[in-house]
C-alpha atoms as a PDB file:
ATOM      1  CA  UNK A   1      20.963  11.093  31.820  1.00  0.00           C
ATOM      2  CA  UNK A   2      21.565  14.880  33.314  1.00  0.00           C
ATOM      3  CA  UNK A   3      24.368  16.911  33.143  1.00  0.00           C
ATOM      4  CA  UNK A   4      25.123  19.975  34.769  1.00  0.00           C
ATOM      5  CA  UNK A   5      24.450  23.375  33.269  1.00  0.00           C
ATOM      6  CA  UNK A   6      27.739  25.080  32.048  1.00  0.00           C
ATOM      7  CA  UNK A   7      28.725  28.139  32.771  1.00  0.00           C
ATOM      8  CA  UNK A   8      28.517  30.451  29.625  1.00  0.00           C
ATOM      9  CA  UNK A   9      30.163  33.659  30.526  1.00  0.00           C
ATOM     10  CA  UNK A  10      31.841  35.023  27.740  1.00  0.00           C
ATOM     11  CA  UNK A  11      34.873  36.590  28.260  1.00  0.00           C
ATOM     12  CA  UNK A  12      35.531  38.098  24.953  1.00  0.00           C
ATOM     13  CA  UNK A  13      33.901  40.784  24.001  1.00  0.00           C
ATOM     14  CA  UNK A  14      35.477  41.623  20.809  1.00  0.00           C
ATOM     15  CA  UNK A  15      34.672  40.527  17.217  1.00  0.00           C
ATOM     16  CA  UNK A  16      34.277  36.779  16.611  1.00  0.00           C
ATOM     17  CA  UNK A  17      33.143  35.709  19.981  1.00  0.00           C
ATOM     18  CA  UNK A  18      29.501  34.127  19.900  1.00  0.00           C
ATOM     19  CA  UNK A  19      26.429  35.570  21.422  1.00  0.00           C
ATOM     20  CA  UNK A  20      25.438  35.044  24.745  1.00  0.00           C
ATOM     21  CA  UNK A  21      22.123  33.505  23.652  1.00  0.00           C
ATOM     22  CA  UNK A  22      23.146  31.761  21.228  1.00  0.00           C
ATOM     23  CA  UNK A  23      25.947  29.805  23.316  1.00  0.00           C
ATOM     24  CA  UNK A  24      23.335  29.229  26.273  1.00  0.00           C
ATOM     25  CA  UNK A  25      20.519  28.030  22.874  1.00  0.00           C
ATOM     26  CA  UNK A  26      23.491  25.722  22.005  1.00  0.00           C
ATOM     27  CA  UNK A  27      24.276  23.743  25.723  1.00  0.00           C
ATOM     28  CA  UNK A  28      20.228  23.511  26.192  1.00  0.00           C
ATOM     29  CA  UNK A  29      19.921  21.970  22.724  1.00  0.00           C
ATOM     30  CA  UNK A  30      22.730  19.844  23.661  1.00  0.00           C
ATOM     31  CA  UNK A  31      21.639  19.105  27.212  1.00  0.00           C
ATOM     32  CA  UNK A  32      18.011  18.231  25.337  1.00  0.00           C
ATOM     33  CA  UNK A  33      19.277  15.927  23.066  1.00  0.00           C
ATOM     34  CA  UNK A  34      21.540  14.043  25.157  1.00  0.00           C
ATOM     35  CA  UNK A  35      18.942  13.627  28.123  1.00  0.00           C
ATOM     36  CA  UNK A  36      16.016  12.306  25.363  1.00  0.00           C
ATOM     37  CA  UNK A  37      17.627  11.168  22.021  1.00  0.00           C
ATOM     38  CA  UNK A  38      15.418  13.121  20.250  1.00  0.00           C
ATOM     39  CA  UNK A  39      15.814  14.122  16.105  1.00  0.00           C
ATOM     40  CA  UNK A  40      17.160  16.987  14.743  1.00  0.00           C
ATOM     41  CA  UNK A  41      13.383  17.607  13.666  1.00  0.00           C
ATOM     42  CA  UNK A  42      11.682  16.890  16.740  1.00  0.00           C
ATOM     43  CA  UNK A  43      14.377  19.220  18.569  1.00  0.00           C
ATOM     44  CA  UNK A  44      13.831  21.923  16.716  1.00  0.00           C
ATOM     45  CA  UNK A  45      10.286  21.553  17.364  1.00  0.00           C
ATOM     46  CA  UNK A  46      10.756  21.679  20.958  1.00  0.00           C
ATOM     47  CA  UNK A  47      12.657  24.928  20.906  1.00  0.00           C
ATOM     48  CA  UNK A  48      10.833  26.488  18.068  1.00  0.00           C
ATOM     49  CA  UNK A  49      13.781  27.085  15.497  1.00  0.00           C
ATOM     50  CA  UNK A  50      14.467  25.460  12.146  1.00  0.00           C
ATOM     51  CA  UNK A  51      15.759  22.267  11.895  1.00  0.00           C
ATOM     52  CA  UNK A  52      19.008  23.982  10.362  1.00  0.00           C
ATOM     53  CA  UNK A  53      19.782  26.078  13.404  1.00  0.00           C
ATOM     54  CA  UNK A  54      19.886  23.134  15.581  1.00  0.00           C
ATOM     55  CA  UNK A  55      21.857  20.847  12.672  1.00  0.00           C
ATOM     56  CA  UNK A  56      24.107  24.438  12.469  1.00  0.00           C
ATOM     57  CA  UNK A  57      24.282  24.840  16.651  1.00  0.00           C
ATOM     58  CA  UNK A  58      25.339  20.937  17.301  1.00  0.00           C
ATOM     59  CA  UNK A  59      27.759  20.261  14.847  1.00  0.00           C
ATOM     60  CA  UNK A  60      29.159  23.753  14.225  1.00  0.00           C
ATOM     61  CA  UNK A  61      28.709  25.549  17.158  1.00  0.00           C
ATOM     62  CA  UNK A  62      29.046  22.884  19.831  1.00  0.00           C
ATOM     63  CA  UNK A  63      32.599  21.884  18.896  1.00  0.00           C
ATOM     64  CA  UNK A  64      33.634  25.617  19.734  1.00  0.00           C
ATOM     65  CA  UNK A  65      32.346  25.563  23.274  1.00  0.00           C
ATOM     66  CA  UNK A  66      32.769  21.838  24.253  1.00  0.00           C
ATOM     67  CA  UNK A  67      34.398  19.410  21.998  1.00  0.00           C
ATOM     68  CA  UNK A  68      33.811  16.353  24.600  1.00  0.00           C
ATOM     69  CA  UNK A  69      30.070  17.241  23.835  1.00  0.00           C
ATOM     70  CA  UNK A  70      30.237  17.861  21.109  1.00  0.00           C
ATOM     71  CA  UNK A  71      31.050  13.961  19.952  1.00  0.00           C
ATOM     72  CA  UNK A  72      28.573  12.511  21.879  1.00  0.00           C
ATOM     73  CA  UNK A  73      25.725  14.733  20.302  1.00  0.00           C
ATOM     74  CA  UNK A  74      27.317  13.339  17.154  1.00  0.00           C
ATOM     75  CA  UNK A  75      27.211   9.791  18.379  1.00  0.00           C
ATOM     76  CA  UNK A  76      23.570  10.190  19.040  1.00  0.00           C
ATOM     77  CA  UNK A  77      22.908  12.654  15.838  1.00  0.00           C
ATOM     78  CA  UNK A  78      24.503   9.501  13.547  1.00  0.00           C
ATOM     79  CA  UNK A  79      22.601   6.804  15.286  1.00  0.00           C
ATOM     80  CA  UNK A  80      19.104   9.043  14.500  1.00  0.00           C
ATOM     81  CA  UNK A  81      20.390   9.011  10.949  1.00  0.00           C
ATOM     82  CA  UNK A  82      20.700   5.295  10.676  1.00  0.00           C
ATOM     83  CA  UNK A  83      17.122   4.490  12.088  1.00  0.00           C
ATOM     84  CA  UNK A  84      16.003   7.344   9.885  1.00  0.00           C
ATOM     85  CA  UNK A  85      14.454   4.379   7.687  1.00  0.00           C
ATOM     86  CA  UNK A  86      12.571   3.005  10.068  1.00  0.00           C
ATOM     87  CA  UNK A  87      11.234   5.372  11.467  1.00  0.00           C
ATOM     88  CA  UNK A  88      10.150   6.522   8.278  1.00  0.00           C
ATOM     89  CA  UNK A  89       8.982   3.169   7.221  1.00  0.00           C
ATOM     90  CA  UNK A  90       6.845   2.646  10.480  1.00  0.00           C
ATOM     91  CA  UNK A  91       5.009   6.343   9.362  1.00  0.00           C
ATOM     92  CA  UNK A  92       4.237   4.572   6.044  1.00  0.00           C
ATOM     93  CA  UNK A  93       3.001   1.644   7.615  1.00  0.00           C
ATOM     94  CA  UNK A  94       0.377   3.614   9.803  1.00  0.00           C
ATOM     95  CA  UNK A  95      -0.575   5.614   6.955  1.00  0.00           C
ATOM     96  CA  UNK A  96      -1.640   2.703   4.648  1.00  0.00           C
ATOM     97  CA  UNK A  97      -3.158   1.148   8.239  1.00  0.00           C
ATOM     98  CA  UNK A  98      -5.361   4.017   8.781  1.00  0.00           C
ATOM     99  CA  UNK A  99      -6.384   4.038   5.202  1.00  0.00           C
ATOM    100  CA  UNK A 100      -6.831   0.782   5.235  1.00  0.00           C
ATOM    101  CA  UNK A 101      -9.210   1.226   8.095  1.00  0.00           C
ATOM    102  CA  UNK A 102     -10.942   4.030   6.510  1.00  0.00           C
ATOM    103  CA  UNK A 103     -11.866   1.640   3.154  1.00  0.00           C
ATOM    104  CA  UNK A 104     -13.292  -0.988   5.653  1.00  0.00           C
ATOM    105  CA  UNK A 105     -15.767   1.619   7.104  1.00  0.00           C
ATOM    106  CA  UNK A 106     -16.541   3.223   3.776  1.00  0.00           C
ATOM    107  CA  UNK A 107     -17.566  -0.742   2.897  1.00  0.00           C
ATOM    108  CA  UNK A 108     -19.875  -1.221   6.017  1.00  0.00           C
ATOM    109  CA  UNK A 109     -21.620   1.848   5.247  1.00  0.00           C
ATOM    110  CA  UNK A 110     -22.327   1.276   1.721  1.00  0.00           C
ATOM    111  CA  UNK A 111     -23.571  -2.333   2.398  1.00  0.00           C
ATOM    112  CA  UNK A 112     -25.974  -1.031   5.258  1.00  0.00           C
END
């Protein structure tokens, strides 16, 4: 999925109005997450910021700039959040796999 790049001239100079960088951070965070399905976490690892700036850019942020996109990052940010377990209990899984593995070659080289 692609969209197109918004325009993000800001018009308002005055107090209030958000920072250029910030608003075009915010649509490529968007645009990311919405072309990949990517985590929160894996995100911000991407674009090298905490995973509270892009929590704080998507669901605060967002809504102020475009609120269409703004519920289909939120769509995608909820359905993360219910596989969160999963995910988390395939890591376990590999961990106790690869330790698992690491017992079974401790054993062949103490029986050699």
């Amino acid at each position: 999925m692609v969209f197109e790049h918004i325009n993000l001239q800001s018009s308002d100079k005055g107090g209030g109005s958000m920072q250029d960088y910030i608003m075009q951070r915010v649509m490529e965070i968007t645009n990311y997450i919405m072309e990949t399905g990517f985590t929160v976490r894996q995100t911000a690892q991407v674009f090298g910021v905490s995973k509270s700036t892009v929590h704080k850019d998507v669901t605060e942020r967002l809504p102020q700039i475009n609120v269409n996109l703004s519920q289909e990052v939120r769509k995608i940010l909820e359905r993360n959040k219910s596989e969160r377990h999963l995910r988390g209990g395939e890591a376990t899984r590999r961990k106790y796999l690869f330790d698992e593995k690491d017992d079974q070659d401790e054993l062949l080289v103490a029986e050699k």
